[in-house]
N, C-alpha and C. Protein backbone atom coordinates (compact mmCIF):
# COMPACT_ATOMS: atom_id res chain seq x y z
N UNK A 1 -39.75 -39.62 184.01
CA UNK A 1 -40.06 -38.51 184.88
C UNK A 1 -39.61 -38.86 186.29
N UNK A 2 -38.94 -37.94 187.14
CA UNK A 2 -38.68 -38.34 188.49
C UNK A 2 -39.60 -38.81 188.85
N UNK A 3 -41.14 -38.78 189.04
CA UNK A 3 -42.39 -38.87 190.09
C UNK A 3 -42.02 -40.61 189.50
N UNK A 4 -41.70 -41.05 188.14
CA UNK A 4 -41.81 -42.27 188.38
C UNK A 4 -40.70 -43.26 188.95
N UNK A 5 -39.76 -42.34 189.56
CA UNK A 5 -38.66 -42.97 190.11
C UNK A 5 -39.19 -43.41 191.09
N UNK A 6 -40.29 -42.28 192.11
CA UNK A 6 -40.62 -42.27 193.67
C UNK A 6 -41.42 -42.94 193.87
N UNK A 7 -42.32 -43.99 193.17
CA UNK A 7 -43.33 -44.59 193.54
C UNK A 7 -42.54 -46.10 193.26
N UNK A 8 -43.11 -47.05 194.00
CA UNK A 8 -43.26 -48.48 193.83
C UNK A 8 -44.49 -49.19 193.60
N UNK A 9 -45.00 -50.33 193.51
CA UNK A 9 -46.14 -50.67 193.40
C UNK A 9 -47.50 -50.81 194.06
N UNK A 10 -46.81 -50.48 195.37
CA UNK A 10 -47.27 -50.42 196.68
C UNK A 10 -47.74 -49.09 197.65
N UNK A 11 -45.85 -48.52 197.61
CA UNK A 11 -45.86 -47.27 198.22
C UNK A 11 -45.22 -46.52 197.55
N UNK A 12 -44.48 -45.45 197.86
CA UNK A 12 -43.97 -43.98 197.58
C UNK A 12 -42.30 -44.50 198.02
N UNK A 13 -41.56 -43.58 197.10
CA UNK A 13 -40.26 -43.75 198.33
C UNK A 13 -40.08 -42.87 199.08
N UNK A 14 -39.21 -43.17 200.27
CA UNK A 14 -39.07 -42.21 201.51
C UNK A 14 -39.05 -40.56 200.89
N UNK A 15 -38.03 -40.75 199.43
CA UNK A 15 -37.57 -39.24 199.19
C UNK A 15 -38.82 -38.08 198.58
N UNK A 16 -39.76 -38.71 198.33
CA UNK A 16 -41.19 -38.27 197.99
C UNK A 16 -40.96 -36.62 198.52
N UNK A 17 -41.32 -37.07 199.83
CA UNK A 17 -41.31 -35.71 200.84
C UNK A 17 -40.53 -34.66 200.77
N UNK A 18 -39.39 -35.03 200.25
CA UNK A 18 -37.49 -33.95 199.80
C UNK A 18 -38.12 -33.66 198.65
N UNK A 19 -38.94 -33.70 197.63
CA UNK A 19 -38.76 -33.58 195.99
C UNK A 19 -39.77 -33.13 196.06
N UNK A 20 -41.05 -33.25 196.94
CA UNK A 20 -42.16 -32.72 196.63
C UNK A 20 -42.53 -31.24 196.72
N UNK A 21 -42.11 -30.46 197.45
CA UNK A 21 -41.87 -29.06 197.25
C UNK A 21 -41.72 -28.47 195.55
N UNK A 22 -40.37 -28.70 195.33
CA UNK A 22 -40.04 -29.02 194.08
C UNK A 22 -41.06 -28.81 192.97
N UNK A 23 -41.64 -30.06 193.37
CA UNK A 23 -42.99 -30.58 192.11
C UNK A 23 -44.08 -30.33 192.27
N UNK A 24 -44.33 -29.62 193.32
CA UNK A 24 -45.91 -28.28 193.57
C UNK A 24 -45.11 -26.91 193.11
N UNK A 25 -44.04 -26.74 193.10
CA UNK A 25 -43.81 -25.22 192.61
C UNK A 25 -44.05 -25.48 191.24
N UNK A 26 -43.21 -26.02 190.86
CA UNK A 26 -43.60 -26.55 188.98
C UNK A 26 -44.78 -26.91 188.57
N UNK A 27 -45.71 -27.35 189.51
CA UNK A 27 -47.23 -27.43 189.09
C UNK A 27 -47.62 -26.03 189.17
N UNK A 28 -47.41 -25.48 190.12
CA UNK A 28 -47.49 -23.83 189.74
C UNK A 28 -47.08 -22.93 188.97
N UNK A 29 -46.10 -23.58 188.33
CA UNK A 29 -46.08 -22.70 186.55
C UNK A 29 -46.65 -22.67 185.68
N UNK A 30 -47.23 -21.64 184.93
CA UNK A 30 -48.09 -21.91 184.28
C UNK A 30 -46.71 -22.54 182.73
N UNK A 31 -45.55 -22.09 182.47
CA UNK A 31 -44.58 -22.53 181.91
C UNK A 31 -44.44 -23.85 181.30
N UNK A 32 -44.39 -24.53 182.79
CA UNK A 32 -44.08 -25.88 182.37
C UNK A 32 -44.95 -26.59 181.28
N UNK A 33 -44.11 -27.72 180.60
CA UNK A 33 -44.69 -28.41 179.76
C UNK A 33 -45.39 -29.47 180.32
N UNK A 34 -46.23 -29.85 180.21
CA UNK A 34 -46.79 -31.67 180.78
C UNK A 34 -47.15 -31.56 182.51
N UNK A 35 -47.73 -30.22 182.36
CA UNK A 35 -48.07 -29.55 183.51
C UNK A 35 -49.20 -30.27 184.39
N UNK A 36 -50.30 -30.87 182.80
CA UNK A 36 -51.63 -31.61 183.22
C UNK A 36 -51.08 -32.98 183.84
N UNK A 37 -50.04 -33.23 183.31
CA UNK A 37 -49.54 -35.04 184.09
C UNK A 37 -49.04 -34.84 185.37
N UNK A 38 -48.36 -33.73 185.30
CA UNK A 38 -47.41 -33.50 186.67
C UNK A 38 -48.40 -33.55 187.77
N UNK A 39 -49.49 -32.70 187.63
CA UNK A 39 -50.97 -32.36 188.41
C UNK A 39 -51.39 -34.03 188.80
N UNK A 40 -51.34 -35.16 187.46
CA UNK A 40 -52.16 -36.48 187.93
C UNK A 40 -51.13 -36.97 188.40
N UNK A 41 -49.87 -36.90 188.51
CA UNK A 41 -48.82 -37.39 189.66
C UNK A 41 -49.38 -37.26 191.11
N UNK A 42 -49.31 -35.84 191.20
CA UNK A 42 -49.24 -35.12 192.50
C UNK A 42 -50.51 -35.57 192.85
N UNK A 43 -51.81 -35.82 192.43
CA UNK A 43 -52.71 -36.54 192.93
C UNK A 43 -52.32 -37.78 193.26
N UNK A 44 -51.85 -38.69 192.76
CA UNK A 44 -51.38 -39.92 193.11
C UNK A 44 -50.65 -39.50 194.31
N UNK A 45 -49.58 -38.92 194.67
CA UNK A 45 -49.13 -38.27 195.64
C UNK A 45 -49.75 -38.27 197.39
N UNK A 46 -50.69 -37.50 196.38
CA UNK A 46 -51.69 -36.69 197.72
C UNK A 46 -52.48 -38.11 198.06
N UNK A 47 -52.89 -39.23 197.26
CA UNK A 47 -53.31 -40.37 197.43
C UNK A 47 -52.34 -40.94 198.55
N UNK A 48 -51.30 -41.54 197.64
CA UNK A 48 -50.21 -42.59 198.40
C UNK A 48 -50.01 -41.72 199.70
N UNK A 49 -50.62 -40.69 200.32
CA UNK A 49 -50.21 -39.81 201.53
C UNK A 49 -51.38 -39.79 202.35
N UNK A 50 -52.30 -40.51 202.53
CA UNK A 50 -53.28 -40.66 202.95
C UNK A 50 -53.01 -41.96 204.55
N UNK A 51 -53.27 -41.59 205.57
CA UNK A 51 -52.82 -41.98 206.67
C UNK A 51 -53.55 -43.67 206.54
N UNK A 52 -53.51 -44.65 207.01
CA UNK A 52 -53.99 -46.11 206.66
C UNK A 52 -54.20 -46.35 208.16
N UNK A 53 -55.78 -46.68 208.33
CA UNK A 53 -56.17 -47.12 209.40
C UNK A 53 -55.60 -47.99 210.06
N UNK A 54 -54.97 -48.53 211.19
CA UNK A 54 -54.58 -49.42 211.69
C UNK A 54 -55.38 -50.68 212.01
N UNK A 55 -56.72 -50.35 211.98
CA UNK A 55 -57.69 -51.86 212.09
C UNK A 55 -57.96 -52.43 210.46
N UNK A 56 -57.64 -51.75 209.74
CA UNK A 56 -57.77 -52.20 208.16
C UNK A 56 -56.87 -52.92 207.64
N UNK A 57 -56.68 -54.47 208.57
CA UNK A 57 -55.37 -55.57 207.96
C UNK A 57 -55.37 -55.46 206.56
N UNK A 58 -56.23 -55.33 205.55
CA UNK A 58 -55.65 -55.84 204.16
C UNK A 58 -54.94 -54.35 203.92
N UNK A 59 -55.25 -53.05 204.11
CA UNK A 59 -54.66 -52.10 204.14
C UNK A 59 -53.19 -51.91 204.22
N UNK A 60 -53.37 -52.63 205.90
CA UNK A 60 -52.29 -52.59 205.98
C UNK A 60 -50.78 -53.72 205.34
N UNK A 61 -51.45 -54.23 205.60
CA UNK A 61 -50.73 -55.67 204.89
C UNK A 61 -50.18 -54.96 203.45
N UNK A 62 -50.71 -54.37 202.80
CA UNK A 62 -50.17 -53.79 201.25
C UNK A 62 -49.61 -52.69 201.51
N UNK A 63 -50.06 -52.13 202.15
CA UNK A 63 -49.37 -50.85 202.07
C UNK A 63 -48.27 -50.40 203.60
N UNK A 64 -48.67 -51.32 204.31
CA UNK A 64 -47.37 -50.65 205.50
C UNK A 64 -48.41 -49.57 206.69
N UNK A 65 -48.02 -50.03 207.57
CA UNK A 65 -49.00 -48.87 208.71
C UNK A 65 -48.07 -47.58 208.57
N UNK A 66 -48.39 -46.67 209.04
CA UNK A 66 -48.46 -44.97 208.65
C UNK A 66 -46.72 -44.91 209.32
N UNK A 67 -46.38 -46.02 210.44
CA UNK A 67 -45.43 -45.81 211.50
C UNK A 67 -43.98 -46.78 210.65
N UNK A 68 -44.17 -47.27 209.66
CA UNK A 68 -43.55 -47.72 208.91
C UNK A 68 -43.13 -46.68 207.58
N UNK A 69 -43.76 -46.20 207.29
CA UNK A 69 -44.00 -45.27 206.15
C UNK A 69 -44.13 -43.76 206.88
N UNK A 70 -43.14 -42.91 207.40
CA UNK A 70 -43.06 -41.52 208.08
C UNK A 70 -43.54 -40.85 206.67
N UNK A 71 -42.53 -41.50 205.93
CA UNK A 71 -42.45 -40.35 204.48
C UNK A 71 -44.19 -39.81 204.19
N UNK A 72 -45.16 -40.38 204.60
CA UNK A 72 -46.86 -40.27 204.36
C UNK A 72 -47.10 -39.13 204.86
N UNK A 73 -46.63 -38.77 206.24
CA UNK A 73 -47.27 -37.91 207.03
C UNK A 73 -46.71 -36.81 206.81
N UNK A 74 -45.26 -37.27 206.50
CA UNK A 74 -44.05 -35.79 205.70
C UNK A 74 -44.82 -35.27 204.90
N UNK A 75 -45.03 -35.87 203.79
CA UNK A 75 -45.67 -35.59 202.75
C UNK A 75 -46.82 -34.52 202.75
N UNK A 76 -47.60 -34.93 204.15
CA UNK A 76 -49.38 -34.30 204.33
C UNK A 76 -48.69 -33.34 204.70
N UNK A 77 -47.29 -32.87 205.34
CA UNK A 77 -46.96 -31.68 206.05
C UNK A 77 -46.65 -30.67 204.59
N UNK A 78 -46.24 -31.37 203.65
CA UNK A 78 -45.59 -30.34 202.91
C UNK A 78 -46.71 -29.75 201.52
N UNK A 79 -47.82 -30.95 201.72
CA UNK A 79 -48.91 -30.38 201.51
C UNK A 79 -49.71 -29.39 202.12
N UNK A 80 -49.64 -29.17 203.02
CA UNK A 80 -50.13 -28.36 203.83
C UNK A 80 -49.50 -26.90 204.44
N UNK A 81 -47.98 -27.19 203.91
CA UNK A 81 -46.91 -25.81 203.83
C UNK A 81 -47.14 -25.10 202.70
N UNK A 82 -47.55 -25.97 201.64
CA UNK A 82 -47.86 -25.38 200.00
C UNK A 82 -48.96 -25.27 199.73
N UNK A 83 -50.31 -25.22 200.72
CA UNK A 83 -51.58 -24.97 200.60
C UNK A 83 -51.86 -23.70 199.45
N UNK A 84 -50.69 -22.68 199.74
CA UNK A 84 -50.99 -21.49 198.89
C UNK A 84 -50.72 -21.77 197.49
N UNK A 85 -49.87 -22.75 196.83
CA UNK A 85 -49.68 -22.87 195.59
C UNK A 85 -50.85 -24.06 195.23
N UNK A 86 -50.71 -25.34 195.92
CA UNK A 86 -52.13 -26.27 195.53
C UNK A 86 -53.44 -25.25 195.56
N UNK A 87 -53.80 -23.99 196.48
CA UNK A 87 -54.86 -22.95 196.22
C UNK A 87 -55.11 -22.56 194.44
N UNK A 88 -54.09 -22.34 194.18
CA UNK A 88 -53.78 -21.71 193.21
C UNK A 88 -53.63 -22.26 191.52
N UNK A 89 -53.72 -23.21 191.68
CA UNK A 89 -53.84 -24.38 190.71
C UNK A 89 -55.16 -24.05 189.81
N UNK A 90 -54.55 -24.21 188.54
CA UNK A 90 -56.09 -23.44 187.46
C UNK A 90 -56.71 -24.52 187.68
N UNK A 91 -57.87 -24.42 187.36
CA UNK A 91 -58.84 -25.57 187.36
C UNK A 91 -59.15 -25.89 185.61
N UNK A 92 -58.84 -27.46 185.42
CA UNK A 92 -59.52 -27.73 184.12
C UNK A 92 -58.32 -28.66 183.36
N UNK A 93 -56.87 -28.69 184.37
CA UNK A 93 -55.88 -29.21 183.72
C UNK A 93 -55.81 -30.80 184.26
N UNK A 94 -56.92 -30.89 185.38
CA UNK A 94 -56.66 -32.34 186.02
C UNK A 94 -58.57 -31.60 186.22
N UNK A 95 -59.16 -33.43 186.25
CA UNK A 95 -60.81 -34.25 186.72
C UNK A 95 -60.73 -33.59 188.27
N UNK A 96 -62.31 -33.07 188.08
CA UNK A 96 -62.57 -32.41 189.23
C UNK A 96 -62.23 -33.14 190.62
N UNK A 97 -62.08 -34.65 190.66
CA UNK A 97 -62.06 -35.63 191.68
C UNK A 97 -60.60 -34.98 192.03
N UNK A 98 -59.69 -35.34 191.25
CA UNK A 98 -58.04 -34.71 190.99
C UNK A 98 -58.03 -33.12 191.98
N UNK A 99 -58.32 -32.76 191.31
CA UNK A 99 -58.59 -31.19 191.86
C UNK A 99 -58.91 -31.38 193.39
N UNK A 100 -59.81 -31.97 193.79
CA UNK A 100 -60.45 -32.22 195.13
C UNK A 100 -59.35 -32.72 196.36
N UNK A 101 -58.83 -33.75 195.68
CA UNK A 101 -57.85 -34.54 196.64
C UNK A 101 -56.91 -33.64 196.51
N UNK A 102 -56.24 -33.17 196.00
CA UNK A 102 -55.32 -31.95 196.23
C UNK A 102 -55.60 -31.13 196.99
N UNK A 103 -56.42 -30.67 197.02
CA UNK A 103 -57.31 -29.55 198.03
C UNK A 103 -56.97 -30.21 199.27
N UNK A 104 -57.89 -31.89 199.56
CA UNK A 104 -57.72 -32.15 200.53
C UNK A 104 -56.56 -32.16 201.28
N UNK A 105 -55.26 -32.77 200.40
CA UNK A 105 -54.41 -33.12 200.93
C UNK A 105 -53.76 -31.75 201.48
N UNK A 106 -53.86 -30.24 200.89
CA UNK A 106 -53.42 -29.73 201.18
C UNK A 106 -53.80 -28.66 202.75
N UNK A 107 -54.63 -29.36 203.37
CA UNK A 107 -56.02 -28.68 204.15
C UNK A 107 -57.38 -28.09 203.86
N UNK A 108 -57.38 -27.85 202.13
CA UNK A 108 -58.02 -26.21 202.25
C UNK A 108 -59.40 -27.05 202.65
N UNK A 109 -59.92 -28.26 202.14
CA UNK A 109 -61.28 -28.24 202.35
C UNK A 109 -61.42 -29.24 203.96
């Protein structure tokens, strides 16, 4: 699956942010096949996009401060351009936690 091209063990790759559009419209089909995995990607997603405190050395140390990693904050933007399709997301195909962080990432809550 592409989503497993974009991740490393650590972080995301830069192109995350270019593809992710993409892979919230297709979570918005009801069409697609393997719709429920695509959904626990894009949580991982909305995870690996989560800004990393700068006083949190082991944080940072693994994962890279936020100013190293732009692609993070790209990411929260294009979550937040697609608020209306992450809105829209049936509920029941991804764990309510899943569901939540999507939300978050996308502003609504």
């Amino acid at each position: 699956m592409l989503t497993n091209a974009m991740f490393s063990i650590a972080d995301m790759n830069a192109a995350m942010a270019e593809v992710l559009p993409f892979l919230l419209r297709l979570a918005g089909d009801p069409q697609v096949p393997e719709r429920a995995a695509l959904l626990e990607r894009l949580v991982l997603v909305a995870e690996f996009s989560e800004p990393i405190e700068v006083g949190n050395e082991a944080m940072v140390s693994w994962f890279g401060s936020d100013s190293d990693h732009p692609e993070r904050e790209q990411c929260r933007a294009v979550f937040a351009e697609y608020a209306s399709v992450v809105a829209m997301l049936p509920e029941g195909l991804i764990d309510a936690a899943g569901q939540a962080k999507l939300r978050q990432a996308a502003g609504l809550v």
